[in-house]
C-alpha atoms as a PDB file:
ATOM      1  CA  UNK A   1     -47.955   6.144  -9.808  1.00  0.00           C
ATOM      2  CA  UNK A   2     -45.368   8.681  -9.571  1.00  0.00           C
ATOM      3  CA  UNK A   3     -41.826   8.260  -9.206  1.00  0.00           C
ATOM      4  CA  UNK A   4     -42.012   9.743  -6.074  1.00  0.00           C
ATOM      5  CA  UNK A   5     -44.303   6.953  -4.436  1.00  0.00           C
ATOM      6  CA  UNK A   6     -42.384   4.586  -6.338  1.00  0.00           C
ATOM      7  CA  UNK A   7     -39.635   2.966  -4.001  1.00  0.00           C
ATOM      8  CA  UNK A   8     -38.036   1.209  -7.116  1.00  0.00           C
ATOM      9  CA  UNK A   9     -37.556   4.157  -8.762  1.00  0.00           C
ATOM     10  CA  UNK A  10     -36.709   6.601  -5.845  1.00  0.00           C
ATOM     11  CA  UNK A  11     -33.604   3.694  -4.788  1.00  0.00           C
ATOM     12  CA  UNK A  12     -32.558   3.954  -8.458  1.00  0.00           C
ATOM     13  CA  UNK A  13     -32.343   7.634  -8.354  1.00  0.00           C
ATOM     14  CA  UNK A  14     -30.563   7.227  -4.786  1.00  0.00           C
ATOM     15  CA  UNK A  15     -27.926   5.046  -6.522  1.00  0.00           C
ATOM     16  CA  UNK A  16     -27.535   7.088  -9.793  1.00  0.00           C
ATOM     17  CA  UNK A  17     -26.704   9.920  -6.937  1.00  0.00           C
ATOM     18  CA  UNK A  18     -24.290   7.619  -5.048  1.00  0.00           C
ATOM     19  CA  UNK A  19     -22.480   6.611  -7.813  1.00  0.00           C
ATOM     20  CA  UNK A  20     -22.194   9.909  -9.524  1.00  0.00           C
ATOM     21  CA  UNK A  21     -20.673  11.498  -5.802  1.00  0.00           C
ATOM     22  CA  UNK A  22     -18.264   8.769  -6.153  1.00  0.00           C
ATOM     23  CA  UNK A  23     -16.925   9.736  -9.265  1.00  0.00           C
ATOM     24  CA  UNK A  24     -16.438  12.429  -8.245  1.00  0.00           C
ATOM     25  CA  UNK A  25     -14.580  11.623  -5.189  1.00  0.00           C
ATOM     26  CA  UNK A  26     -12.242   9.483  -7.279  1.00  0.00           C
ATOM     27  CA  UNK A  27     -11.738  12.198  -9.852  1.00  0.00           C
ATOM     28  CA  UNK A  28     -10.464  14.525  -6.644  1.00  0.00           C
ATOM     29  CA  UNK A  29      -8.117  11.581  -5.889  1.00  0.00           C
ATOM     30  CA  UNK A  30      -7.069  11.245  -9.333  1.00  0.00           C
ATOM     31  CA  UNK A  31      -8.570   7.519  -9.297  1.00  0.00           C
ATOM     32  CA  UNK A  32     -10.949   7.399 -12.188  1.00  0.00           C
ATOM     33  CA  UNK A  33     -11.697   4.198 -13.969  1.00  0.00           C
ATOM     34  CA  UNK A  34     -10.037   4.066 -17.539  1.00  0.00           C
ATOM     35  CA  UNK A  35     -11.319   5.767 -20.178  1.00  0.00           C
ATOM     36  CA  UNK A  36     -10.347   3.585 -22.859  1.00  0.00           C
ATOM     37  CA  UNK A  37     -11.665   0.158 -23.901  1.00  0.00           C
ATOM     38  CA  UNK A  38     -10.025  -2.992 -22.364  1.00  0.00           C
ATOM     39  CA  UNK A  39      -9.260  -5.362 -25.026  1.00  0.00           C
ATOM     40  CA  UNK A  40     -11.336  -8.354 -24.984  1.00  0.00           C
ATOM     41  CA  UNK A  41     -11.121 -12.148 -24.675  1.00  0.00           C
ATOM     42  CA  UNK A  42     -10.564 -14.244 -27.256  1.00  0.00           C
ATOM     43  CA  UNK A  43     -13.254 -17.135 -27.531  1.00  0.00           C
ATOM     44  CA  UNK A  44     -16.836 -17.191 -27.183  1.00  0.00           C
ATOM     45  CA  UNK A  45     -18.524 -13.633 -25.866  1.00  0.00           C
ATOM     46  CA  UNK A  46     -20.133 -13.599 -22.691  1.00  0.00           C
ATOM     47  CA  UNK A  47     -23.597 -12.621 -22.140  1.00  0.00           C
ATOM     48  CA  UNK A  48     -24.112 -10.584 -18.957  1.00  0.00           C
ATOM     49  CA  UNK A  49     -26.283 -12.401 -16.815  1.00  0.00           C
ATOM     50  CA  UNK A  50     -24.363 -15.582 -17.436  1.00  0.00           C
ATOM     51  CA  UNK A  51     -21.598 -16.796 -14.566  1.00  0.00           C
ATOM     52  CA  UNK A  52     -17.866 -16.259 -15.173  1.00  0.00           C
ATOM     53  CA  UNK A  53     -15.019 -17.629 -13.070  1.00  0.00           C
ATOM     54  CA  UNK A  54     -14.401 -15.530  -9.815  1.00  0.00           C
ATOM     55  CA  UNK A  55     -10.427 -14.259 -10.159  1.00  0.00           C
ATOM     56  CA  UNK A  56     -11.710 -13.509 -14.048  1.00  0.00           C
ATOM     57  CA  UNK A  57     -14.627 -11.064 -11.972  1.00  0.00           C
ATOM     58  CA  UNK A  58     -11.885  -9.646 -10.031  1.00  0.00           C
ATOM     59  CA  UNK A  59      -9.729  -8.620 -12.743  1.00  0.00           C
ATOM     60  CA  UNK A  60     -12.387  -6.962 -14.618  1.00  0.00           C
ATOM     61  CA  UNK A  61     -13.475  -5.349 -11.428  1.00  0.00           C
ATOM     62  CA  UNK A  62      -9.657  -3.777 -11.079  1.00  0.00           C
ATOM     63  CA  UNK A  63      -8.868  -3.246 -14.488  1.00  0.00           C
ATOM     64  CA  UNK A  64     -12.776  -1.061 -14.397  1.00  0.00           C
ATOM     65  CA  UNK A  65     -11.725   0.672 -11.569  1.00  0.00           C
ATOM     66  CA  UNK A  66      -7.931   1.450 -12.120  1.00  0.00           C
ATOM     67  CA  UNK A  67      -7.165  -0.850  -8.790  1.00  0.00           C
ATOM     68  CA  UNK A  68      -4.655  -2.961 -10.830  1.00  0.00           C
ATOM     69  CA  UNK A  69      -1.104  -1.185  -8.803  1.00  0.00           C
ATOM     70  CA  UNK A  70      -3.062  -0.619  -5.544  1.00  0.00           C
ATOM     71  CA  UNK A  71      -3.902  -4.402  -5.359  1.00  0.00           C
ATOM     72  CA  UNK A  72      -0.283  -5.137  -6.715  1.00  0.00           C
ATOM     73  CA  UNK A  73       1.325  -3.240  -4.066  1.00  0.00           C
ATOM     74  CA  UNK A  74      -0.950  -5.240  -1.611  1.00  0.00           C
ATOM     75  CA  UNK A  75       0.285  -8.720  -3.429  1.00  0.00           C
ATOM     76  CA  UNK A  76       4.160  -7.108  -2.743  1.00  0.00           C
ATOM     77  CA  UNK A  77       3.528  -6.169   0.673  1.00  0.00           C
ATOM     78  CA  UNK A  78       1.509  -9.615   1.784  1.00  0.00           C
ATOM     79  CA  UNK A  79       4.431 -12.000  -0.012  1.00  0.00           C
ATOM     80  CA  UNK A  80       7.018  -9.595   1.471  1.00  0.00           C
ATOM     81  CA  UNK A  81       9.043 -12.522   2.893  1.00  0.00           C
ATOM     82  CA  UNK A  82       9.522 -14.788  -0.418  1.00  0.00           C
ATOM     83  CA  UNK A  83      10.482 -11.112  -2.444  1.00  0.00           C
ATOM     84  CA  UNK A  84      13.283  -9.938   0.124  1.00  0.00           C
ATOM     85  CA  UNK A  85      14.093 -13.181   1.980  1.00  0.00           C
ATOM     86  CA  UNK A  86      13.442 -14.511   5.243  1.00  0.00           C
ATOM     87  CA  UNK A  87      16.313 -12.846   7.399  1.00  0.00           C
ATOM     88  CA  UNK A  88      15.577  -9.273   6.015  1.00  0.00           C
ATOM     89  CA  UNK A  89      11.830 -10.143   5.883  1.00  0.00           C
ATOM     90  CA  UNK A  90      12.322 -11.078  10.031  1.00  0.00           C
ATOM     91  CA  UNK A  91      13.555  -7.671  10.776  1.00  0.00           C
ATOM     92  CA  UNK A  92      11.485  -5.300   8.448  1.00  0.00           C
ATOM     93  CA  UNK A  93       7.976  -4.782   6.361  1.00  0.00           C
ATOM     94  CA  UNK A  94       6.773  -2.843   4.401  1.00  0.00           C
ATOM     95  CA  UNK A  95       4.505   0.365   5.557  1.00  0.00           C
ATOM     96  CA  UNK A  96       3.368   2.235   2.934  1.00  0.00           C
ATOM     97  CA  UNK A  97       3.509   3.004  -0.928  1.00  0.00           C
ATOM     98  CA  UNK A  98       3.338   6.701  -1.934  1.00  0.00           C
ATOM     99  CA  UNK A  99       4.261   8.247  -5.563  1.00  0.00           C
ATOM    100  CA  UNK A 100       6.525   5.520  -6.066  1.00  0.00           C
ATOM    101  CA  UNK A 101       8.184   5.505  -2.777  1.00  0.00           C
ATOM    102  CA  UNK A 102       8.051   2.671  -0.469  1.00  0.00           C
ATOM    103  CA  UNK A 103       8.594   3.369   3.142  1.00  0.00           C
ATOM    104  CA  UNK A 104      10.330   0.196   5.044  1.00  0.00           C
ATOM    105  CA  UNK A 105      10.168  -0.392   8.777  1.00  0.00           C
ATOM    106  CA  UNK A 106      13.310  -2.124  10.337  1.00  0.00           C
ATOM    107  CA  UNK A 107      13.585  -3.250  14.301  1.00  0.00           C
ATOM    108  CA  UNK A 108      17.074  -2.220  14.505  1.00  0.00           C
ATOM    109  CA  UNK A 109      19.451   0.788  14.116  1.00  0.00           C
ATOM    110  CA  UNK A 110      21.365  -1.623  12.442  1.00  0.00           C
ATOM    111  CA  UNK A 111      18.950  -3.488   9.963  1.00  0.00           C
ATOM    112  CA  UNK A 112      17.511   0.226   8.805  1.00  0.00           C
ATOM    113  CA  UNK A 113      21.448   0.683   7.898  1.00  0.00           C
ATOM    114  CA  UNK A 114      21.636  -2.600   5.715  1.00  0.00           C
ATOM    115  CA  UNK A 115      18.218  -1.778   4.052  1.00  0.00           C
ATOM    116  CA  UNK A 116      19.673   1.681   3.367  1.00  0.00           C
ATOM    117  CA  UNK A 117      22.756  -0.094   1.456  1.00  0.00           C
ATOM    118  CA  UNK A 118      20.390  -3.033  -0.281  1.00  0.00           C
ATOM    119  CA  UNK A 119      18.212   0.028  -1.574  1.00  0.00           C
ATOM    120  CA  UNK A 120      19.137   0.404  -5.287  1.00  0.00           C
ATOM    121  CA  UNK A 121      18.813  -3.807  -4.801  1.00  0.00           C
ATOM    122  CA  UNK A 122      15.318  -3.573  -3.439  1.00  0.00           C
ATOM    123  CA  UNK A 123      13.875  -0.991  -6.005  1.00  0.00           C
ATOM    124  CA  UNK A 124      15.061  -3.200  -8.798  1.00  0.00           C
ATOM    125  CA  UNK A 125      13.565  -5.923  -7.208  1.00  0.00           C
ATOM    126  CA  UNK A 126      10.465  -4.366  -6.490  1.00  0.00           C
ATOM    127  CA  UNK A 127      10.030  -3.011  -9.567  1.00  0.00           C
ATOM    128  CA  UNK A 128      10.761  -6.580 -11.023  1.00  0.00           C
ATOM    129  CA  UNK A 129       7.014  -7.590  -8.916  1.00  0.00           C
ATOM    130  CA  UNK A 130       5.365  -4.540 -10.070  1.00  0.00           C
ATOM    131  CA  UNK A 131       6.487  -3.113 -13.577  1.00  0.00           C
ATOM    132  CA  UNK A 132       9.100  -0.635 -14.027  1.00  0.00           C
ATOM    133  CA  UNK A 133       9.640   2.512 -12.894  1.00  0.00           C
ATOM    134  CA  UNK A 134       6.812   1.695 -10.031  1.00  0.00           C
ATOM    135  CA  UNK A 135       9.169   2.281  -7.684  1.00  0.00           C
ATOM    136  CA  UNK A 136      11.784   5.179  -7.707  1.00  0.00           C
ATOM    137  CA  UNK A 137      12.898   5.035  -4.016  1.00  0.00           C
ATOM    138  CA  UNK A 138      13.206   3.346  -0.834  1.00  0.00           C
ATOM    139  CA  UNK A 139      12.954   5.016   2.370  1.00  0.00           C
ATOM    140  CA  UNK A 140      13.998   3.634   5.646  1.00  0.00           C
ATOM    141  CA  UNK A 141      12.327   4.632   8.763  1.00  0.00           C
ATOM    142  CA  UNK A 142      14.249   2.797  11.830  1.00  0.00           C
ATOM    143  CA  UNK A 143      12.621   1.812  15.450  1.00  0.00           C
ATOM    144  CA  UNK A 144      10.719   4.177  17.068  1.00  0.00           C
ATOM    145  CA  UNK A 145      11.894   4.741  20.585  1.00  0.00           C
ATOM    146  CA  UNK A 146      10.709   7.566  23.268  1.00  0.00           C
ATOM    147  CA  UNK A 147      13.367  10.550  23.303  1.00  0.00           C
ATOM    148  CA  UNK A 148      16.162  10.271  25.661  1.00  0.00           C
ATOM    149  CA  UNK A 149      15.965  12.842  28.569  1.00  0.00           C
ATOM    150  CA  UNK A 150      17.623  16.175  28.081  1.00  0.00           C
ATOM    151  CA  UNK A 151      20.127  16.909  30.474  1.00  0.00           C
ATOM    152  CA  UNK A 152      23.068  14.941  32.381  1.00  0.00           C
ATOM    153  CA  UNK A 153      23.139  11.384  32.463  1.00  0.00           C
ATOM    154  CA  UNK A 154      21.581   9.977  36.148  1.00  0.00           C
ATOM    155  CA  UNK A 155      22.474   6.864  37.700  1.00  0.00           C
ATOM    156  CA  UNK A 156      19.452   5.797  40.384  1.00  0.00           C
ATOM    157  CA  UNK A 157      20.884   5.744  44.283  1.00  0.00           C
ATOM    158  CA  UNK A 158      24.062   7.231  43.492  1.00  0.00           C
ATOM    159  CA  UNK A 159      26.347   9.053  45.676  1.00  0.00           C
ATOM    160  CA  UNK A 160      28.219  10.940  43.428  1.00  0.00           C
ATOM    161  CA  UNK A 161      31.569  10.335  41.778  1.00  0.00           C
ATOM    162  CA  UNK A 162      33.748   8.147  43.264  1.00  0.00           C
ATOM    163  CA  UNK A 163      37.041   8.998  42.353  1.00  0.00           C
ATOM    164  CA  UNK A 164      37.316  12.205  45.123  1.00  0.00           C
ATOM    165  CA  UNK A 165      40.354  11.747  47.413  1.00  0.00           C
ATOM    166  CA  UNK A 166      38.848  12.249  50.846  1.00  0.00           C
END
């Protein structure tokens, strides 16, 4: 039987294919697994078919992959509330991590002003969470409201001033 009638070995040719177009992807993104060696456990060795403990899966799976400060970052932005307290944590989150910038949401003209002057605070407490020098900067993006109107300001069912003398 050739290994084109064989369905076993045309899926494992199919996944070698797969797999190789996804490193390749991550390489674009700069996202490649490590190249060096994790260190290993102390104790007995593992065999690989046998079971291991599910968070001790997931950590090999992220340390493999390089995932370890994309799923930090996550952990930051999920417990968001207990790392920058409730009242700032009621008026802001979190929207994205880039390069070591974090961009912050706040509800308020006013609460985008205080996160502005807690900044130097928040990347030393951020960096505390995720290692240091994971975050350099904080920017603050404040609500996002439709542009007022161009032009003279209107008031609905007006007569005009009302200060003319006759």
């Amino acid at each position: 039987m050739s290994a084109e009638d064989n369905p076993t070995a045309k899926g494992a040719a199919m996944a070698r294919e797969k797999l190789a177009q996804a490193k390749a992807d991550a390489a674009r993104r700069g996202q490649l697994p490590r190249r060096e060696p994790r260190r290993r456990a102390a104790g007995p060795r593992r065999e690989g078919g046998d079971p291991q403990l599910f968070g001790r899966a997931i950590a090999d799976l992220l340390a493999d992959r390089g995932w370890e400060r994309s799923a930090a970052v996550g952990g930051v932005f999920g417990r968001w509330g207990d790392i920058v307290g409730p009242d700032l944590a009621a008026h802001t989150r979190p929207e994205s991590f880039d390069d070591g910038v974090v961009l912050i949401a706040a509800d308020s003209t006013a609460w985008a002003t205080q996160v502005r002057m807690l900044a130097r605070t928040l990347v030393r407490r951020l960096n505390e969470e995720l290692g240091d020098g994971t975050v350099t900067k904080v920017k603050v993006r404040g609500p996002q409201n439709a542009p007022r109107p161009s032009g003279g300001l209107r008031v609905t069912g007006s007569r005009g001033p009302g200060d003319t003398y006759g």
